[in-house]
PDB file of N, CA and C in Angstrom:
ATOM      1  N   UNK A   1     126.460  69.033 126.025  1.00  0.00           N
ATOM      2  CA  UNK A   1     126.932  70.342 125.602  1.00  0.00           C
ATOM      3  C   UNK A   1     125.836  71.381 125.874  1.00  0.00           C
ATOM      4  N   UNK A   2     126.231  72.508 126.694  1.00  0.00           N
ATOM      5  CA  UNK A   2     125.376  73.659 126.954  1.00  0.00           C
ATOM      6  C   UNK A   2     124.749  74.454 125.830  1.00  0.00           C
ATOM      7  N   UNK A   3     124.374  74.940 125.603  1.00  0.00           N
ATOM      8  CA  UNK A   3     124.126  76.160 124.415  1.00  0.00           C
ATOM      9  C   UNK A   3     123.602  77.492 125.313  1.00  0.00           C
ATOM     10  N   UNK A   4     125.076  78.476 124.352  1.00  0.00           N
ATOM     11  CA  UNK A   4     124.845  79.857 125.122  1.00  0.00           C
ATOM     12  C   UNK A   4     123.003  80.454 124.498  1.00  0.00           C
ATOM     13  N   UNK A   5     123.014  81.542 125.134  1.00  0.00           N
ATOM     14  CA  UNK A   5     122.005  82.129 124.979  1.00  0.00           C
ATOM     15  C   UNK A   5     121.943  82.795 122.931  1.00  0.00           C
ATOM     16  N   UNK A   6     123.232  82.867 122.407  1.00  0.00           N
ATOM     17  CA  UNK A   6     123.633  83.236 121.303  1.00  0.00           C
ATOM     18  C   UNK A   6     122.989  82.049 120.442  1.00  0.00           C
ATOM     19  N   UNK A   7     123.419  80.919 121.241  1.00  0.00           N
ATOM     20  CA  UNK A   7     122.756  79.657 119.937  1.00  0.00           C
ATOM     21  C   UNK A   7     121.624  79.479 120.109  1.00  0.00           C
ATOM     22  N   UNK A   8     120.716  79.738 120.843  1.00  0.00           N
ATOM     23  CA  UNK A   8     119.072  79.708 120.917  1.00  0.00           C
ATOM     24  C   UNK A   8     118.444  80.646 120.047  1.00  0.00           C
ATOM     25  N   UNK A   9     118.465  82.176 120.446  1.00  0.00           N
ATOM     26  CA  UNK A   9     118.399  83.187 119.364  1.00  0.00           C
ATOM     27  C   UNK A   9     118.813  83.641 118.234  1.00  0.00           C
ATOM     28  N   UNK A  10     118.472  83.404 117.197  1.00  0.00           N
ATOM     29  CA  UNK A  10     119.219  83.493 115.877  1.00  0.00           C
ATOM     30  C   UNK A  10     119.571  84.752 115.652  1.00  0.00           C
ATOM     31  N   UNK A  11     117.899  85.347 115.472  1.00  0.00           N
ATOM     32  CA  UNK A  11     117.691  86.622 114.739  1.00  0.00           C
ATOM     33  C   UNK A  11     116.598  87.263 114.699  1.00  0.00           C
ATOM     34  N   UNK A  12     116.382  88.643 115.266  1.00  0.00           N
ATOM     35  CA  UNK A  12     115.419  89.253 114.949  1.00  0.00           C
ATOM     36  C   UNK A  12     114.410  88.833 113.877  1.00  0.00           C
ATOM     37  N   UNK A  13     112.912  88.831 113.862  1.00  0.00           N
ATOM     38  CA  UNK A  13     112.094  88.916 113.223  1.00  0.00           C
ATOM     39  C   UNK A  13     111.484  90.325 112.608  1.00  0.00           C
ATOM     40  N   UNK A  14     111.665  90.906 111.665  1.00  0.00           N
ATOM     41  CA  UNK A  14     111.504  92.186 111.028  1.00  0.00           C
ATOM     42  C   UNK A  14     110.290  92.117 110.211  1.00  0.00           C
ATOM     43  N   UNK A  15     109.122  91.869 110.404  1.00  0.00           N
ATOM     44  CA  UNK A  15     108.014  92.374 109.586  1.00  0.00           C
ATOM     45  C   UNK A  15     106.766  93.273 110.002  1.00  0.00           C
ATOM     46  N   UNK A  16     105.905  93.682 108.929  1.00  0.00           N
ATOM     47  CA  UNK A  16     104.947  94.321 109.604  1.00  0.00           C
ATOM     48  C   UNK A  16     104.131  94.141 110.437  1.00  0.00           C
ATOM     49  N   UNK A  17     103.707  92.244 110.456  1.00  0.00           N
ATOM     50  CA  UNK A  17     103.165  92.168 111.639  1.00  0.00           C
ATOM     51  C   UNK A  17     103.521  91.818 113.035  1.00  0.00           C
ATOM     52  N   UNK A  18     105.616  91.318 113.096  1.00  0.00           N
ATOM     53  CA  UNK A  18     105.606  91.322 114.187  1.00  0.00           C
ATOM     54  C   UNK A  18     106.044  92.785 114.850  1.00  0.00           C
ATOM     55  N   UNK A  19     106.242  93.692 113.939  1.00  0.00           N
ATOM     56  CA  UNK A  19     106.122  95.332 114.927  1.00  0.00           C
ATOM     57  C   UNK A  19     105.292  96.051 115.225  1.00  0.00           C
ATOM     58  N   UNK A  20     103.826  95.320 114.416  1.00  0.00           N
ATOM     59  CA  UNK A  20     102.650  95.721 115.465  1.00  0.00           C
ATOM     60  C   UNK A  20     102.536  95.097 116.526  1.00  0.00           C
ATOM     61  N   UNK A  21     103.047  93.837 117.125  1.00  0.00           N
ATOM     62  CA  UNK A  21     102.928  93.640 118.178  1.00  0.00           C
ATOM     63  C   UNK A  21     103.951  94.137 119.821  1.00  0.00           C
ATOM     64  N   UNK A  22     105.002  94.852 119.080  1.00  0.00           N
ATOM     65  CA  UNK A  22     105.753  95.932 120.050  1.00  0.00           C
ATOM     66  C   UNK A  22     104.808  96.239 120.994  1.00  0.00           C
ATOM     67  N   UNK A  23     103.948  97.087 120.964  1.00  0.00           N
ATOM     68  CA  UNK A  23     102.985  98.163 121.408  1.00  0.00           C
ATOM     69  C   UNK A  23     102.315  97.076 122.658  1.00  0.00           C
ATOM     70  N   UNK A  24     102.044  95.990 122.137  1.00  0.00           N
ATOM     71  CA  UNK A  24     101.707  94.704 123.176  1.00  0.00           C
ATOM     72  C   UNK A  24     103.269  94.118 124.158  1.00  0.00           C
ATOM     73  N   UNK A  25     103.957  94.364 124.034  1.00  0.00           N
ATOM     74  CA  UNK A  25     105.590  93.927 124.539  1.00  0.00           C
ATOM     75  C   UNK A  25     105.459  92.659 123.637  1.00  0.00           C
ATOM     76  N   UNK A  26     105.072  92.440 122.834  1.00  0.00           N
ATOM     77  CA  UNK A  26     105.629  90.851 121.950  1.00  0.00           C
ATOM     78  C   UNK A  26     106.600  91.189 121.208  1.00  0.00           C
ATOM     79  N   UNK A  27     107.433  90.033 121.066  1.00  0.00           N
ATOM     80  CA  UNK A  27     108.733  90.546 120.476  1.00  0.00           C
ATOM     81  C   UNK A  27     109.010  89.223 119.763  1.00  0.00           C
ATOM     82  N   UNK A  28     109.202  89.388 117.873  1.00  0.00           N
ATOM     83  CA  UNK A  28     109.478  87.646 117.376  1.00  0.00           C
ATOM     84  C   UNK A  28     110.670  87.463 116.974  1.00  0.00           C
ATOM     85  N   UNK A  29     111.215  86.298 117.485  1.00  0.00           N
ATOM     86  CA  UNK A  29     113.078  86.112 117.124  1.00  0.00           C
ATOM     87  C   UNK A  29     112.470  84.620 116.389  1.00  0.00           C
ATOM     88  N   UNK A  30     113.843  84.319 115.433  1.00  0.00           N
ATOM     89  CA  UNK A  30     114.256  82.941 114.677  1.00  0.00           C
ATOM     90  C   UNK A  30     115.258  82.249 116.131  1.00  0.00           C
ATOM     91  N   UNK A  31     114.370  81.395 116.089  1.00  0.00           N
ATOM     92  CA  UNK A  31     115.177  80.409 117.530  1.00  0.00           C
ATOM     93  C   UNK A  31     115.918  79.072 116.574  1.00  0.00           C
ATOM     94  N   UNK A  32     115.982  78.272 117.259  1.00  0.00           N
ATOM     95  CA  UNK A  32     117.332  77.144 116.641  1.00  0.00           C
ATOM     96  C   UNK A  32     116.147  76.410 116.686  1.00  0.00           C
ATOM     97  N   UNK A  33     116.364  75.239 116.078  1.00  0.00           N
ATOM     98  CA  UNK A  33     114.799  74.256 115.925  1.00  0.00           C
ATOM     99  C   UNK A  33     114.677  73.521 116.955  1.00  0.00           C
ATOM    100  N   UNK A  34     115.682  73.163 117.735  1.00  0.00           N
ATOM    101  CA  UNK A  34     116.003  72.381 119.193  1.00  0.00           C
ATOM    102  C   UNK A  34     115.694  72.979 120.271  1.00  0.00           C
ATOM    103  N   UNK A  35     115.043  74.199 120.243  1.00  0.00           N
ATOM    104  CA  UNK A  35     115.385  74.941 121.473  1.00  0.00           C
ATOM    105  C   UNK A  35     113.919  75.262 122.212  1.00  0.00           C
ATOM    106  N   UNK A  36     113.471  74.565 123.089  1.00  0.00           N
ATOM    107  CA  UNK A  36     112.679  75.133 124.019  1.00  0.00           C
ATOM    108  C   UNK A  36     112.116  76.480 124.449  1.00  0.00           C
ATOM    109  N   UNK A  37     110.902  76.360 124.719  1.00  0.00           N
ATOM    110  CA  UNK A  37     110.185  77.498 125.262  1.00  0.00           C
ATOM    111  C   UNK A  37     110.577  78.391 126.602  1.00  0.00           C
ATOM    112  N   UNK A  38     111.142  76.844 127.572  1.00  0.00           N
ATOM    113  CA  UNK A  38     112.186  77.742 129.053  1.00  0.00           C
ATOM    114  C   UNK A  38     113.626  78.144 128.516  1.00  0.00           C
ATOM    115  N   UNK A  39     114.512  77.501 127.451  1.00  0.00           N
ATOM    116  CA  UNK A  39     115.181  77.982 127.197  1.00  0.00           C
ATOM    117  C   UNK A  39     115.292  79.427 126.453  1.00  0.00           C
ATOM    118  N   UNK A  40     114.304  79.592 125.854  1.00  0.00           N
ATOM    119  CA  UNK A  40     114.348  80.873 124.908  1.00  0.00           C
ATOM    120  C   UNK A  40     113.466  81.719 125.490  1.00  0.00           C
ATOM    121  N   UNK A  41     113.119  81.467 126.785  1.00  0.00           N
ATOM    122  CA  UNK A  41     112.862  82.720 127.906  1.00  0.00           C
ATOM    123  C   UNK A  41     113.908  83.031 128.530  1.00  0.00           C
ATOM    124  N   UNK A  42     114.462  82.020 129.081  1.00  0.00           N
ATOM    125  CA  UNK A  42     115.890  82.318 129.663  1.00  0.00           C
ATOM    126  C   UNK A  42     117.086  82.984 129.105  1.00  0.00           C
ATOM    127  N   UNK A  43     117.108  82.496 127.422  1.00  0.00           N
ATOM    128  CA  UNK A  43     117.934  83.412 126.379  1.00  0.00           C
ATOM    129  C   UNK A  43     117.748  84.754 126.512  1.00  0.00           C
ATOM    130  N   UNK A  44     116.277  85.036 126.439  1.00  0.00           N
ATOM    131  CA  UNK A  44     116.181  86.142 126.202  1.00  0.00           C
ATOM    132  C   UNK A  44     116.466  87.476 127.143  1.00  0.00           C
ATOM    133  N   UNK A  45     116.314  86.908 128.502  1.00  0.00           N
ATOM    134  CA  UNK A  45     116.201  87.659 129.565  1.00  0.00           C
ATOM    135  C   UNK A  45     117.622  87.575 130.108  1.00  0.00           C
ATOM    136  N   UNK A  46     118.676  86.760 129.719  1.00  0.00           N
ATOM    137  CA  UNK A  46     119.814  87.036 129.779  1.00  0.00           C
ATOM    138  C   UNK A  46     121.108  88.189 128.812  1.00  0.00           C
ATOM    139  N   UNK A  47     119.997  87.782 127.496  1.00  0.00           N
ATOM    140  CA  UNK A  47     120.623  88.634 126.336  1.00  0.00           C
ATOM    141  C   UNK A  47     120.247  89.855 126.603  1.00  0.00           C
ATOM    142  N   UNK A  48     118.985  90.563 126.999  1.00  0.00           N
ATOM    143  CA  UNK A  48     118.509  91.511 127.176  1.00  0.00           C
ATOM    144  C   UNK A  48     118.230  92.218 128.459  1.00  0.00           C
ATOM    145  N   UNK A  49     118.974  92.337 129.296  1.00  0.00           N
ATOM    146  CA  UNK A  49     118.897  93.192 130.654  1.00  0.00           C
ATOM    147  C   UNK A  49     117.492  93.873 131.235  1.00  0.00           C
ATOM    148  N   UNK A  50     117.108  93.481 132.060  1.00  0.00           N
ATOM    149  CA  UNK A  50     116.042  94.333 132.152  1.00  0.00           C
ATOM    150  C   UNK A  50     114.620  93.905 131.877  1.00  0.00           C
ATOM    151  N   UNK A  51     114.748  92.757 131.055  1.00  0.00           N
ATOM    152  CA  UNK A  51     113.294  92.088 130.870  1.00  0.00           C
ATOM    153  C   UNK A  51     113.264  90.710 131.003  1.00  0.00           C
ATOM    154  N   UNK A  52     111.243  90.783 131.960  1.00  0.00           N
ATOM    155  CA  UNK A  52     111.216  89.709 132.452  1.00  0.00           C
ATOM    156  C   UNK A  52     110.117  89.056 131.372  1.00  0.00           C
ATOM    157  N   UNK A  53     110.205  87.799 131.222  1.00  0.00           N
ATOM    158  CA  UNK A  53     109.784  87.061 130.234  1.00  0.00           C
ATOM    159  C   UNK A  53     108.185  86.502 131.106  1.00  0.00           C
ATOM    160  N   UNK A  54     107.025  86.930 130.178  1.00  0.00           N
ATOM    161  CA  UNK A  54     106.005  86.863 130.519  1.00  0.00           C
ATOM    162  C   UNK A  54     105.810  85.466 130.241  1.00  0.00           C
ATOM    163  N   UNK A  55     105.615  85.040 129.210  1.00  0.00           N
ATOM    164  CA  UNK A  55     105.029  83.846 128.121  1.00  0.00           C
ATOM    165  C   UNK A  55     105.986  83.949 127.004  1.00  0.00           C
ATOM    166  N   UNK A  56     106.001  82.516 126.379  1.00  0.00           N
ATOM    167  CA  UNK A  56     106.697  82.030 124.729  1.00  0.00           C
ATOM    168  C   UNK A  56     105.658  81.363 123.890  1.00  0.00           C
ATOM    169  N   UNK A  57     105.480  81.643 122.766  1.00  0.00           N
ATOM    170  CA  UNK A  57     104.509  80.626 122.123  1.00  0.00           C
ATOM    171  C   UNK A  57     105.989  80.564 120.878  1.00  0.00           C
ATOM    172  N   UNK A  58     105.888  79.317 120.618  1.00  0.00           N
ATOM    173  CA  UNK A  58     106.662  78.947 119.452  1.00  0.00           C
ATOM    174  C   UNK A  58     106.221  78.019 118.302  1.00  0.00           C
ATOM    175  N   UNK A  59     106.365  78.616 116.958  1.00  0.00           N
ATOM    176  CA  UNK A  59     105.464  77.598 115.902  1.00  0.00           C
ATOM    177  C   UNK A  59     107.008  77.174 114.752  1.00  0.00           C
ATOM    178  N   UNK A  60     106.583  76.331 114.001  1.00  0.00           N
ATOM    179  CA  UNK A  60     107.589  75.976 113.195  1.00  0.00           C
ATOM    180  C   UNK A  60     107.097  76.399 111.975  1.00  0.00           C
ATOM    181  N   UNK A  61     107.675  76.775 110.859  1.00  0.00           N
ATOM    182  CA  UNK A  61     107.849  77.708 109.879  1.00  0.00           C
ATOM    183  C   UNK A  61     108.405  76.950 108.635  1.00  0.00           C
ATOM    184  N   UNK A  62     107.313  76.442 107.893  1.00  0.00           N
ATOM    185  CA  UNK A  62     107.447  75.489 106.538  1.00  0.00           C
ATOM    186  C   UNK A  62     108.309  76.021 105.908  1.00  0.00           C
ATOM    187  N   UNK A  63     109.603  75.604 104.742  1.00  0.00           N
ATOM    188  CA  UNK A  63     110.109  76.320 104.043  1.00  0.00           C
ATOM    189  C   UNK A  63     109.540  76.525 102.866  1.00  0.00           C
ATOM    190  N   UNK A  64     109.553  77.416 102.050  1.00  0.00           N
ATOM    191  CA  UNK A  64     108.561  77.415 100.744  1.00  0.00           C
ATOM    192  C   UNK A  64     109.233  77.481  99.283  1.00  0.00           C
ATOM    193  N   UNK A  65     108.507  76.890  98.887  1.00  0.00           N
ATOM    194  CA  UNK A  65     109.119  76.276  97.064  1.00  0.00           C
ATOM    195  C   UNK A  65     109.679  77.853  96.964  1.00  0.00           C
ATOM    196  N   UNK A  66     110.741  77.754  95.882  1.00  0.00           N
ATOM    197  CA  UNK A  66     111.420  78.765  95.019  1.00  0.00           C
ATOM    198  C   UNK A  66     112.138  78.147  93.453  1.00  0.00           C
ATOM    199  N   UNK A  67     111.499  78.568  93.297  1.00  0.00           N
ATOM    200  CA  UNK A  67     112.077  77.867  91.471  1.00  0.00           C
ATOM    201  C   UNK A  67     113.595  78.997  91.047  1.00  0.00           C
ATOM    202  N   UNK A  68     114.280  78.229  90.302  1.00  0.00           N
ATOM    203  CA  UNK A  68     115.507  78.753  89.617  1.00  0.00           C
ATOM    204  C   UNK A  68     115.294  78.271  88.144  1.00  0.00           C
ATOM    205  N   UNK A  69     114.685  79.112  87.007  1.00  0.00           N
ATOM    206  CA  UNK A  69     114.638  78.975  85.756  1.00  0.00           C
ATOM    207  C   UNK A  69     113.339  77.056  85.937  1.00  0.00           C
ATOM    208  N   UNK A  70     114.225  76.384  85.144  1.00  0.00           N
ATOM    209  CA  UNK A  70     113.369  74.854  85.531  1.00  0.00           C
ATOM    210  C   UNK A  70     113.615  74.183  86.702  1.00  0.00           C
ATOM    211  N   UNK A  71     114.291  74.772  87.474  1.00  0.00           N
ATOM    212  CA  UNK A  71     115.174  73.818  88.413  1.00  0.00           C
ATOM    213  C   UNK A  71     113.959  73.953  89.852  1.00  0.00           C
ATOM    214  N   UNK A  72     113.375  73.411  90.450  1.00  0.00           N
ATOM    215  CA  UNK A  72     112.879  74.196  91.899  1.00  0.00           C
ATOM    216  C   UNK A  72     112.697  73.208  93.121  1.00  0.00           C
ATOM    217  N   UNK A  73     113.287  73.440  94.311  1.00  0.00           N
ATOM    218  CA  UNK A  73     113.569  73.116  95.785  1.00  0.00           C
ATOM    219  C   UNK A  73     112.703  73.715  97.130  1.00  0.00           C
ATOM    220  N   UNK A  74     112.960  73.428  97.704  1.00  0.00           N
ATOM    221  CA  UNK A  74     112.374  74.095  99.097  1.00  0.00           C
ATOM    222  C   UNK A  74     113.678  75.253  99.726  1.00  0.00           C
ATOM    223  N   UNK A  75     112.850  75.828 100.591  1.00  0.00           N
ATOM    224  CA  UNK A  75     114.119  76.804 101.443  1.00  0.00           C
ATOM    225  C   UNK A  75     114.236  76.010 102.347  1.00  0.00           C
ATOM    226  N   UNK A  76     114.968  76.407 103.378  1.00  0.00           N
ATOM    227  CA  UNK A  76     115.208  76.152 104.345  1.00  0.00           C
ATOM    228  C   UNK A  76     113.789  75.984 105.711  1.00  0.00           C
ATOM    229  N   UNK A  77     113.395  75.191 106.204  1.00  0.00           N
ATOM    230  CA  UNK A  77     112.132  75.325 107.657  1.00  0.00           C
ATOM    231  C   UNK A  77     113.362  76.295 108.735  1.00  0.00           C
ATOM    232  N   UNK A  78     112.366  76.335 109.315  1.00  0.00           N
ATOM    233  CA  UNK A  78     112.696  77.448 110.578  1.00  0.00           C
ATOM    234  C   UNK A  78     111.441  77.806 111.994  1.00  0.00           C
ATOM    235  N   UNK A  79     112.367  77.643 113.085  1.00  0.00           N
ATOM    236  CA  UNK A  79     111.191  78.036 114.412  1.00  0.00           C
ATOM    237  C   UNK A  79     111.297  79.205 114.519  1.00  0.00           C
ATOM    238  N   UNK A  80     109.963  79.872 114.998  1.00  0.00           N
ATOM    239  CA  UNK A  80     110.107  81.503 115.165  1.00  0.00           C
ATOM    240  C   UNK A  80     109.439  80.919 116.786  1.00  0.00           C
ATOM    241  N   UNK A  81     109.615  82.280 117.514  1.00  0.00           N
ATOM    242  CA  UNK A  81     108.923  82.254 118.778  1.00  0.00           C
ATOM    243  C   UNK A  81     108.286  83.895 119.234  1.00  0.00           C
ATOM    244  N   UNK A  82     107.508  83.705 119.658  1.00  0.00           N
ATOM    245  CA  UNK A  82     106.778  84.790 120.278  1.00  0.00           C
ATOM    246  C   UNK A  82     107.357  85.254 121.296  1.00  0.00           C
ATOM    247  N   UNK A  83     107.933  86.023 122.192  1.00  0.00           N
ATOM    248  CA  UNK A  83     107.959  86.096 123.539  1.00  0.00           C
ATOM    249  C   UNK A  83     107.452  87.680 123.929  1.00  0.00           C
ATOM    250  N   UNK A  84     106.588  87.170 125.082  1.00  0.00           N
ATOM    251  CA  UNK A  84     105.674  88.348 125.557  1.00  0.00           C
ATOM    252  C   UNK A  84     105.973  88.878 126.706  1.00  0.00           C
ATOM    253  N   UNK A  85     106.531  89.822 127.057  1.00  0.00           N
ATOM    254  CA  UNK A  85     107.015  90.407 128.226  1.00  0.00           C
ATOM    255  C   UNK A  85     106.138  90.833 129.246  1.00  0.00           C
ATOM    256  N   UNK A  86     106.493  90.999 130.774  1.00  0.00           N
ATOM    257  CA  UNK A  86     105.755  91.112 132.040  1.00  0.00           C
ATOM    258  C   UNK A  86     105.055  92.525 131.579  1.00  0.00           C
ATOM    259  N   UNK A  87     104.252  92.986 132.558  1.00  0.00           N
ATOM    260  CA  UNK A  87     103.799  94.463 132.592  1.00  0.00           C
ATOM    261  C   UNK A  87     104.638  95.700 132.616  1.00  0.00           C
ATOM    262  N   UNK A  88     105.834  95.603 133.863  1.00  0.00           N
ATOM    263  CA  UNK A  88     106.485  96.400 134.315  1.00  0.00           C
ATOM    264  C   UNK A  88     108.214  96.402 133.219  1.00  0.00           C
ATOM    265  N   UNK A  89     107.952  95.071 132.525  1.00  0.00           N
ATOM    266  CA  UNK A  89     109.238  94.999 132.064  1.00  0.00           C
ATOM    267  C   UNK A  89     109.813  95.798 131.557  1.00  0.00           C
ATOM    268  N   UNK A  90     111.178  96.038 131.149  1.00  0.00           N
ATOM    269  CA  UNK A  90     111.764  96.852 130.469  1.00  0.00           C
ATOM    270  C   UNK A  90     111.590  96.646 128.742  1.00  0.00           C
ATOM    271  N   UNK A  91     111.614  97.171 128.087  1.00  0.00           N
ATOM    272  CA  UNK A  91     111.555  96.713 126.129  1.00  0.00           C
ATOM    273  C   UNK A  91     112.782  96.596 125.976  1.00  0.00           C
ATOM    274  N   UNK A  92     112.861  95.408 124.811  1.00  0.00           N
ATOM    275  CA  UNK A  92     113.712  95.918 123.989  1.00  0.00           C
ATOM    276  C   UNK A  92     114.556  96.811 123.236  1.00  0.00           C
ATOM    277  N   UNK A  93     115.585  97.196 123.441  1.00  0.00           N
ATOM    278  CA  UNK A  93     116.390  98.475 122.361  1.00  0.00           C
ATOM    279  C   UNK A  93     115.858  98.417 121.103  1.00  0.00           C
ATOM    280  N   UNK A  94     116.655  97.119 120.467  1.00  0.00           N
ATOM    281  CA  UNK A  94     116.790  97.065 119.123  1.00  0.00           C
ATOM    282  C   UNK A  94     115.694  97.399 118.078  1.00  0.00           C
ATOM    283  N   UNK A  95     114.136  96.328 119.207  1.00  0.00           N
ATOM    284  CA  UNK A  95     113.078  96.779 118.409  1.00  0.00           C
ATOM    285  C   UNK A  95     112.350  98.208 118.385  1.00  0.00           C
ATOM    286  N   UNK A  96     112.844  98.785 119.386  1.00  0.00           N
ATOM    287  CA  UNK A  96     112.221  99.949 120.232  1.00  0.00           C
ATOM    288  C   UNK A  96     112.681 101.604 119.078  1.00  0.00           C
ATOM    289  N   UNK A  97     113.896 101.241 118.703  1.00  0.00           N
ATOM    290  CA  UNK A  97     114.923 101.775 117.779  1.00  0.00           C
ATOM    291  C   UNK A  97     113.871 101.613 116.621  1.00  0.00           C
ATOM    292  N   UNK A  98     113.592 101.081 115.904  1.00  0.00           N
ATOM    293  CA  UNK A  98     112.850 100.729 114.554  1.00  0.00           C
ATOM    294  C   UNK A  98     111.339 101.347 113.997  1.00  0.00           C
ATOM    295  N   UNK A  99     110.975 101.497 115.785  1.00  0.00           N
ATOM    296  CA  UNK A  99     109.722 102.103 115.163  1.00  0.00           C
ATOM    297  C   UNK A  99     109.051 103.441 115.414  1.00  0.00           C
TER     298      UNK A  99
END
């Protein structure tokens, strides 16, 4: 079974430190935990017109305790990925919009 470019990329990454790295073309998405570094270059540069995918660094993302009154579990783990765009590339909208 294939997986579109939709099931590799989850979701934007929204914090302060990955929108300081805009200004560098780094850009951080929630990838699927299965999903490769050529694949989620290839996601990306298909989802996004216009940009060519420099480099990916991808780390995995512990889930962290949360207590409910006495009760307490883990969240959910999760892969994030870096992807760093060419020189000439085009940016992102979405993140480009935000800041």
């Amino acid at each position: 079974m294939t997986k579109t470019p939709h099931d590799i990329i989850l979701a934007p990454v929204i914090t302060e430190r990955s929108m300081g790295g805009i200004g560098m073309s780094k850009y951080t998405f929630k990838v699927a935990k299965d999903a490769n570094k050529i694949e989620i270059g290839k996601a990306v540069e298909s989802l996004f017109p216009g940009t060519k995918v420099a480099s990916v660094n991808t780390m995995h993302v512990r889930g962290q305790m949360r207590r409910q009154g006495r009760n307490s579990g883990y969240t959910a783990s999760w892969k994030k990925a870096i992807v760093t765009l060419k020189e000439g590339s085009k940016g992102i909208e979405f993140f480009e919009s935000m800041t």
